[in-house]
N, C-alpha and C. Protein backbone atom coordinates (compact mmCIF):
# COMPACT_ATOMS: atom_id res chain seq x y z
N UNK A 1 -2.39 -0.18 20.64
CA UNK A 1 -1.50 0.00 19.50
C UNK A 1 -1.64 -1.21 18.58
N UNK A 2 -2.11 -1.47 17.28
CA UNK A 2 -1.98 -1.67 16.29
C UNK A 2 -0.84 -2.05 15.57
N UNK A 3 -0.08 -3.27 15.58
CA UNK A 3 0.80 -3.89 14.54
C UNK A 3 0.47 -4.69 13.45
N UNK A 4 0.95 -4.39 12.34
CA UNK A 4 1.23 -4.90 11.25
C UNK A 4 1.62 -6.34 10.84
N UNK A 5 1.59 -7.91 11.19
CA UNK A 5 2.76 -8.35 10.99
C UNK A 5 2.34 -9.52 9.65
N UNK A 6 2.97 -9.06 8.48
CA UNK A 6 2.97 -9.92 7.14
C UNK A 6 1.29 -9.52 7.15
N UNK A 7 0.16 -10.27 7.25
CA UNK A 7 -0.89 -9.89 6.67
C UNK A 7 -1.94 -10.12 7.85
N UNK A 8 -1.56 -10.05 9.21
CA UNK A 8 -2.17 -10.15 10.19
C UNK A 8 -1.66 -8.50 11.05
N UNK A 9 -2.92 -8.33 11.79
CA UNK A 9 -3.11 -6.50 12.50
C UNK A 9 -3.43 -7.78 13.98
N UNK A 10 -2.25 -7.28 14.63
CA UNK A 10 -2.17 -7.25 16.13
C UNK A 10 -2.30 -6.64 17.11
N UNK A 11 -3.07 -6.62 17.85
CA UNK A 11 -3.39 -5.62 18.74
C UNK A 11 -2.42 -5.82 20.26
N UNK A 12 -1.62 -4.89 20.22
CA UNK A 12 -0.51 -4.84 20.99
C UNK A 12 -0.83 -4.09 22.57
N UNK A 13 -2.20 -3.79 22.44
CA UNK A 13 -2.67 -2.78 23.69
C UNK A 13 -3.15 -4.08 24.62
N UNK A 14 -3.21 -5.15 24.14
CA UNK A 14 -3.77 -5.91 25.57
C UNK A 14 -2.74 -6.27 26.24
N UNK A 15 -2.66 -7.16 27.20
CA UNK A 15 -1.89 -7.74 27.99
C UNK A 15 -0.17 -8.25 27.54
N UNK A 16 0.41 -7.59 28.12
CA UNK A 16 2.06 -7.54 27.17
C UNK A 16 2.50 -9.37 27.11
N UNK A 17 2.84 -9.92 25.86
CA UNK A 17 2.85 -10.77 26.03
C UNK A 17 4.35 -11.56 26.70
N UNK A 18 5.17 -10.92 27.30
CA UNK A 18 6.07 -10.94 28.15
C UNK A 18 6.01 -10.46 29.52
N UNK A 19 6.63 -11.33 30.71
CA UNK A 19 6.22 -10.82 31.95
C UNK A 19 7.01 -9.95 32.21
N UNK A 20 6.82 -8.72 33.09
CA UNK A 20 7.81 -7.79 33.50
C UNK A 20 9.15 -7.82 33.52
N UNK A 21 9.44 -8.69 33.97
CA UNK A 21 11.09 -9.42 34.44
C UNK A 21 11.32 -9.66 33.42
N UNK A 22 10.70 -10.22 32.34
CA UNK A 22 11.46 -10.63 30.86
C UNK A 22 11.59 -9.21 29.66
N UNK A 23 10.45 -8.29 30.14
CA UNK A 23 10.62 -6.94 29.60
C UNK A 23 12.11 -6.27 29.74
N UNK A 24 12.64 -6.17 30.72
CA UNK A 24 13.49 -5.78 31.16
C UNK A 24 14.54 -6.22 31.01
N UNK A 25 14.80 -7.53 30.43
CA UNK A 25 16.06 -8.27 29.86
C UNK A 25 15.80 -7.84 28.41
N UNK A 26 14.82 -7.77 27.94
CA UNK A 26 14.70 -7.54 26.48
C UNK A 26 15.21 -5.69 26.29
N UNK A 27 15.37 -5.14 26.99
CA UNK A 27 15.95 -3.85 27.06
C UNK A 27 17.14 -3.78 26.10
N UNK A 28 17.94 -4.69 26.45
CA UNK A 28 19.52 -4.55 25.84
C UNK A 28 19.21 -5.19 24.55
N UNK A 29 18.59 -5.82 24.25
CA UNK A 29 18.43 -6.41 22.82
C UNK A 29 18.22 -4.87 21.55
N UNK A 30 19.01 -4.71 20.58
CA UNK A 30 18.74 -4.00 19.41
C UNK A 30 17.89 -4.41 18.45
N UNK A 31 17.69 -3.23 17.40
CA UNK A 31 16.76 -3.68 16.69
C UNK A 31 17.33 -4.88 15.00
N UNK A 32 18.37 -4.74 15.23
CA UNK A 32 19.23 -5.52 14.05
C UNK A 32 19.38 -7.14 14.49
N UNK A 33 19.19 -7.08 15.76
CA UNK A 33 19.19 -8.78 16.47
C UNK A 33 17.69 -8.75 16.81
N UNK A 34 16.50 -8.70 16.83
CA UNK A 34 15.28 -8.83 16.80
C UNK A 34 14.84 -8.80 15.15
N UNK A 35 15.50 -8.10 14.32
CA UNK A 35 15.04 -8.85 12.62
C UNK A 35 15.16 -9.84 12.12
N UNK A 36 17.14 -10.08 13.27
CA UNK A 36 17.64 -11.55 13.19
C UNK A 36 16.66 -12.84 12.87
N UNK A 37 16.10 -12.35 14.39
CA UNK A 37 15.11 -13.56 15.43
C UNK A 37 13.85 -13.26 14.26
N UNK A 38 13.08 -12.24 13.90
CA UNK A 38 12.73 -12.50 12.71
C UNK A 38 12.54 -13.31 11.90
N UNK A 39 13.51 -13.00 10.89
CA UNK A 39 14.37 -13.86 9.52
C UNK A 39 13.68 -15.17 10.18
N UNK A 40 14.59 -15.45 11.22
CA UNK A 40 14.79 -16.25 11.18
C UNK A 40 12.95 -17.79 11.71
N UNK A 41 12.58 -16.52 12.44
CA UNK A 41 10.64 -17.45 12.92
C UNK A 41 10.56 -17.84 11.53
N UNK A 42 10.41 -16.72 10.86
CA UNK A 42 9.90 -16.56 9.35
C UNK A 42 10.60 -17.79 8.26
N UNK A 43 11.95 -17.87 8.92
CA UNK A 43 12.47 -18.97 7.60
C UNK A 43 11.97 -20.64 7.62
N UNK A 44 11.92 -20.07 9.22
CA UNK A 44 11.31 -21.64 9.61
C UNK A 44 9.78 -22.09 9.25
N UNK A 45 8.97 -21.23 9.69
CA UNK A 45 7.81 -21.01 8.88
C UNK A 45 6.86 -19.83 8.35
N UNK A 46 6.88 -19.34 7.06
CA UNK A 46 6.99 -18.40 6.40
C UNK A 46 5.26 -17.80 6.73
N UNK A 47 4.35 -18.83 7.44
CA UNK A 47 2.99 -18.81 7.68
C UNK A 47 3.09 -17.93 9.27
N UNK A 48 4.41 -17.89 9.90
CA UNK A 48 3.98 -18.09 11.47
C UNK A 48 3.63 -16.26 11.81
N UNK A 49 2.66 -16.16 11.57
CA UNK A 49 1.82 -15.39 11.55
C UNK A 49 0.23 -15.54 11.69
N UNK A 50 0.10 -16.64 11.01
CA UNK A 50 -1.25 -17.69 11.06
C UNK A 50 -1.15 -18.88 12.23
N UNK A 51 -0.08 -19.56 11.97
CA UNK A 51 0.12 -20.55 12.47
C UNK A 51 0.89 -20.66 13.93
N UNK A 52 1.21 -19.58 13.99
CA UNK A 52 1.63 -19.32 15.85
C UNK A 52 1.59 -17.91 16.07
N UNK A 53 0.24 -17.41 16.50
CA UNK A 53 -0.35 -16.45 16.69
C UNK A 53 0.73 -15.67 18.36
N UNK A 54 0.73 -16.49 18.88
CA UNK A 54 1.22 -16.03 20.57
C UNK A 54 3.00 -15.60 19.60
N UNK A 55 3.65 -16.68 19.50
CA UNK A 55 5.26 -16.24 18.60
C UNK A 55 4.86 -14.77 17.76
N UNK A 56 4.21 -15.25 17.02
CA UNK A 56 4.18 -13.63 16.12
C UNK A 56 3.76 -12.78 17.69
N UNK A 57 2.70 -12.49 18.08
CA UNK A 57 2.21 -11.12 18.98
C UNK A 57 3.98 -10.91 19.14
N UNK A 58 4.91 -11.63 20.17
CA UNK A 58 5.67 -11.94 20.91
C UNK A 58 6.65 -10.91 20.02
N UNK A 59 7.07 -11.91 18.87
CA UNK A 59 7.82 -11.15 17.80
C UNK A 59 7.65 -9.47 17.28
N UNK A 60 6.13 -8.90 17.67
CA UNK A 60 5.29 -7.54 17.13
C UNK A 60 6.05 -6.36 18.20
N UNK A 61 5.73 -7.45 19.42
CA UNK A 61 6.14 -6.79 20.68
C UNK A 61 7.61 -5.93 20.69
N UNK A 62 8.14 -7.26 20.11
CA UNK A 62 9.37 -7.03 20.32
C UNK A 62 10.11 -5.82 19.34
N UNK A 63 9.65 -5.54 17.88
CA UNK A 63 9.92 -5.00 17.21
C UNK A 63 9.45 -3.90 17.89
N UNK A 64 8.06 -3.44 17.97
CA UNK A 64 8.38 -2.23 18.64
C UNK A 64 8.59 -1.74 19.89
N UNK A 65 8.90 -2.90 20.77
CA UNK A 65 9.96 -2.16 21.80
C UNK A 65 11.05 -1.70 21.36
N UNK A 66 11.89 -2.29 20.64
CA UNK A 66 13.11 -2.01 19.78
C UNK A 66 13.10 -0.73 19.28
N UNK A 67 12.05 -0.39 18.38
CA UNK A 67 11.77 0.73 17.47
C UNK A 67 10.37 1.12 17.14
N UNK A 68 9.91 1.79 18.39
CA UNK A 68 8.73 2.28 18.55
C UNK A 68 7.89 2.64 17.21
N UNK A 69 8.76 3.66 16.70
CA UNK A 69 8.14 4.06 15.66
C UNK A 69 7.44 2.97 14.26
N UNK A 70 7.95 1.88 14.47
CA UNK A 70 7.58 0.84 13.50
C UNK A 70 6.44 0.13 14.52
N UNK A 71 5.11 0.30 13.08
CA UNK A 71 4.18 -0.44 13.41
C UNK A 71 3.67 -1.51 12.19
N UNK A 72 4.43 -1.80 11.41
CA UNK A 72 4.34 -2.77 10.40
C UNK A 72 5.71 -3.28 9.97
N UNK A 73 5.68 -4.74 9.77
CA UNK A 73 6.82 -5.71 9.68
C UNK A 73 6.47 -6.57 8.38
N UNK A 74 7.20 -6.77 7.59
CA UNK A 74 7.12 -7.97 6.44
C UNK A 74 8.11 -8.68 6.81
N UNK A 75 8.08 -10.09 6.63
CA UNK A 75 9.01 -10.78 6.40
C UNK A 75 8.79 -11.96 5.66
N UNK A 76 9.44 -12.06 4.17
CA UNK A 76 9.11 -12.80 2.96
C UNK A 76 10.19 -14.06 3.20
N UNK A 77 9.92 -14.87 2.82
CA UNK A 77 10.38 -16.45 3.04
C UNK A 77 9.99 -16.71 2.06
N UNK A 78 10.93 -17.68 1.16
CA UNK A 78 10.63 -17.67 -0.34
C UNK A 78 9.66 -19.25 -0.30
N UNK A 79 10.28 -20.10 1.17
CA UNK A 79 9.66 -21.36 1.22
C UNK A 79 9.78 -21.59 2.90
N UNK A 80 9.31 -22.53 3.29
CA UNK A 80 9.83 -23.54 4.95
C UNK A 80 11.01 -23.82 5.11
N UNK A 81 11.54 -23.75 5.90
CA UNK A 81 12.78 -24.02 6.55
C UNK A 81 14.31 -23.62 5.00
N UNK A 82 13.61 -22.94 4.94
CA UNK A 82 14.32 -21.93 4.29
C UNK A 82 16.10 -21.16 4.91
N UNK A 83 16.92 -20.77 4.39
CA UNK A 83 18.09 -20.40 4.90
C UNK A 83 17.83 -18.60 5.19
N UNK A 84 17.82 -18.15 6.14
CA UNK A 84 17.41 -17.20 6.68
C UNK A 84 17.77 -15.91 6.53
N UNK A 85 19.11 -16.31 5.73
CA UNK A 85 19.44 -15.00 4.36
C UNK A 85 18.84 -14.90 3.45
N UNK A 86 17.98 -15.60 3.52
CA UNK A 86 16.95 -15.35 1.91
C UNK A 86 15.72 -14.92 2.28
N UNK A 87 15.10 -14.74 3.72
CA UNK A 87 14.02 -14.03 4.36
C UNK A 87 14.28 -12.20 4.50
N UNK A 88 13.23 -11.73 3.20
CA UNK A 88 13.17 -10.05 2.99
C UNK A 88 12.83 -9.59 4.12
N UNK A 89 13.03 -8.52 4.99
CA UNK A 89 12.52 -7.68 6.24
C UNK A 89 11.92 -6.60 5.27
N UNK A 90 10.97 -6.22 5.71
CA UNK A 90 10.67 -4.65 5.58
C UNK A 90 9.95 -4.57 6.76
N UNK A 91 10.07 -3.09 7.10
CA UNK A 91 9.50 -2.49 8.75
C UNK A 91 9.17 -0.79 7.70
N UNK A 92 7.83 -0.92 8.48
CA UNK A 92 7.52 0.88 8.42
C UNK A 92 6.57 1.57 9.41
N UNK A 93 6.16 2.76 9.30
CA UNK A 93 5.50 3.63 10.33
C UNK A 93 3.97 3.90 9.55
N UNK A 94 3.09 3.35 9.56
CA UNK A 94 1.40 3.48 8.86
C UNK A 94 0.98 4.70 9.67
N UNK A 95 -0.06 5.36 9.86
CA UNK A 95 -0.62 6.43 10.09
C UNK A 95 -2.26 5.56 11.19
N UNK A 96 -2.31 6.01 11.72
CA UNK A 96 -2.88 5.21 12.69
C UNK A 96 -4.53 5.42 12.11
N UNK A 97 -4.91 6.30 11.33
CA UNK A 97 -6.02 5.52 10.12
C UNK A 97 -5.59 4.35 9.20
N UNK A 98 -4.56 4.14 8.72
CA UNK A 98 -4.38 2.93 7.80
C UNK A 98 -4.69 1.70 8.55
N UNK A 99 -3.84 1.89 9.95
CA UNK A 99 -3.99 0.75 10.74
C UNK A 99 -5.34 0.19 11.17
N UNK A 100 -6.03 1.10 11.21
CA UNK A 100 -7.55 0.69 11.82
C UNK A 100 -8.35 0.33 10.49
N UNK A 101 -8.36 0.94 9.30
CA UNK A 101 -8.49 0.58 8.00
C UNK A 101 -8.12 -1.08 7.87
N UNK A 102 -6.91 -1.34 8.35
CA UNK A 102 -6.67 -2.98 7.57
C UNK A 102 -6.73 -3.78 9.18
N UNK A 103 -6.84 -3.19 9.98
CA UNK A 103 -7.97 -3.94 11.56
C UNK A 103 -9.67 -4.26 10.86
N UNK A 104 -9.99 -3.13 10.43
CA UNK A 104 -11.37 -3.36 9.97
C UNK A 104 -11.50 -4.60 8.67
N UNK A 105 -10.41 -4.02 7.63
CA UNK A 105 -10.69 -5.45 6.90
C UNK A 105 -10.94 -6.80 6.57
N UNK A 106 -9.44 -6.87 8.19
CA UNK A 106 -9.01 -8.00 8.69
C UNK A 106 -10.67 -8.42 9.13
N UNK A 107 -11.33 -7.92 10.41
CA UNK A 107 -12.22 -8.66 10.76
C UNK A 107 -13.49 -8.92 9.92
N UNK A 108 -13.67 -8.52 8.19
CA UNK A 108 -14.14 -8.77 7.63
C UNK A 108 -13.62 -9.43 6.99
N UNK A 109 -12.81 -10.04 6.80
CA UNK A 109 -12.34 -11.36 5.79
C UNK A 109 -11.26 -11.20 4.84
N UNK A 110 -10.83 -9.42 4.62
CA UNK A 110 -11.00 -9.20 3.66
C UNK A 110 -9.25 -8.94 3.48
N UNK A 111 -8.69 -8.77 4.53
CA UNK A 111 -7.03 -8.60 4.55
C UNK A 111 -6.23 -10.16 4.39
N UNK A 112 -5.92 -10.45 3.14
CA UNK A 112 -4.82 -11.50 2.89
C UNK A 112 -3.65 -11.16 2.37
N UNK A 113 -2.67 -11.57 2.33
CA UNK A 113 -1.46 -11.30 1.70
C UNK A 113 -1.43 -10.56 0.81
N UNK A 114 -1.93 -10.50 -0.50
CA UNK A 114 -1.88 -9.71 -1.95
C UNK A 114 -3.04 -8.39 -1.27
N UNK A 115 -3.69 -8.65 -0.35
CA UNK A 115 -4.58 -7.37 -0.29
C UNK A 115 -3.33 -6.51 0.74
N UNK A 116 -2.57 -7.00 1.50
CA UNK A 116 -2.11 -6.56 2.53
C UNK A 116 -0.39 -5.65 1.55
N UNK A 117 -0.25 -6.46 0.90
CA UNK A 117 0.86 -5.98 -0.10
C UNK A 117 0.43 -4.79 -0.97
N UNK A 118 -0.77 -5.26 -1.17
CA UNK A 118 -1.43 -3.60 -1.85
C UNK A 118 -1.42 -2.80 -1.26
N UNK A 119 -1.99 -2.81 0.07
CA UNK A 119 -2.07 -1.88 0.99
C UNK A 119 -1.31 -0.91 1.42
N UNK A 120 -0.01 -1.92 1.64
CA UNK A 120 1.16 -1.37 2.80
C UNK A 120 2.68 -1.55 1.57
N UNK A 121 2.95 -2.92 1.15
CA UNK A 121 4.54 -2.73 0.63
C UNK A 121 4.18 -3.33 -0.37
N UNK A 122 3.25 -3.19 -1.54
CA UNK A 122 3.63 -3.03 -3.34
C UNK A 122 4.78 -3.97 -3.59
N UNK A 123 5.28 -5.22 -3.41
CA UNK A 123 5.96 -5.24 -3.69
C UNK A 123 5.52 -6.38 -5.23
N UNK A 124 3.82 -6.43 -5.02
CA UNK A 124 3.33 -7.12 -6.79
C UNK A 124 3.31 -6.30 -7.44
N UNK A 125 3.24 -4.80 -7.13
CA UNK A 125 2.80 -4.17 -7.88
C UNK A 125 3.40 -4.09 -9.52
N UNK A 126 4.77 -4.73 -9.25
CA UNK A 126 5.51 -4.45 -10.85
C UNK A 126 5.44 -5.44 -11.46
């Protein structure tokens, strides 16, 4: 399975990056307190997607245990250590050609932020 997260495609089919025992505490967690935890990676550093690859998978995981159906996550941080009400969420459901589409890009060079916003959430477009 294929996640989305800001302008990086995670591949969620390898090895879960939580051990069993911690799967299972993460059960009771909702999906409105995992956007939280979100916001909030994201306010701290608006890169950690690049810059802490294992946190993001971790974070991918978690969203769609929460809410399966979401396989793409934005989360906009206007700057670093930022106040974590000001970090945008968007979450949606891609079609599992799009996903392999911006997997393929990705390992050509070619998926960055403004390509990934084109792609998936427009939000330069205006």
């Amino acid at each position: 399975m294929l996640f989305l997260l800001n302008d990086v495609v995670i591949d969620l089919d390898e090895a879960c990056p939580v051990a069993a025992a911690d799967a299972r505490r993460f059960e009771r967690l909702g999906f409105d307190y995992v956007m939280e935890l979100g916001c909030e990676l994201f306010a701290e550093d608006p890169l950690l997607q690049r810059n802490d690859p294992v946190r993001a998978r971790r974070l991918a995981w978690l969203i769609r245990h929460c809410a399966p159906e979401v396989n793409a996550a934005l989360f906009a941080a206007p700057e670093t250590e930022c106040d974590p009400a000001l970090v945008e969420p968007r979450f949606c459901a891609l079609p599992q050609m799009i996903m392999g589409q911006l997997k393929q890009r990705e390992a050509r060079g070619e998926l960055d932020a403004v390509a990934a916003d084109q792609a998936v959430w427009m939000r330069l477009a205006a």
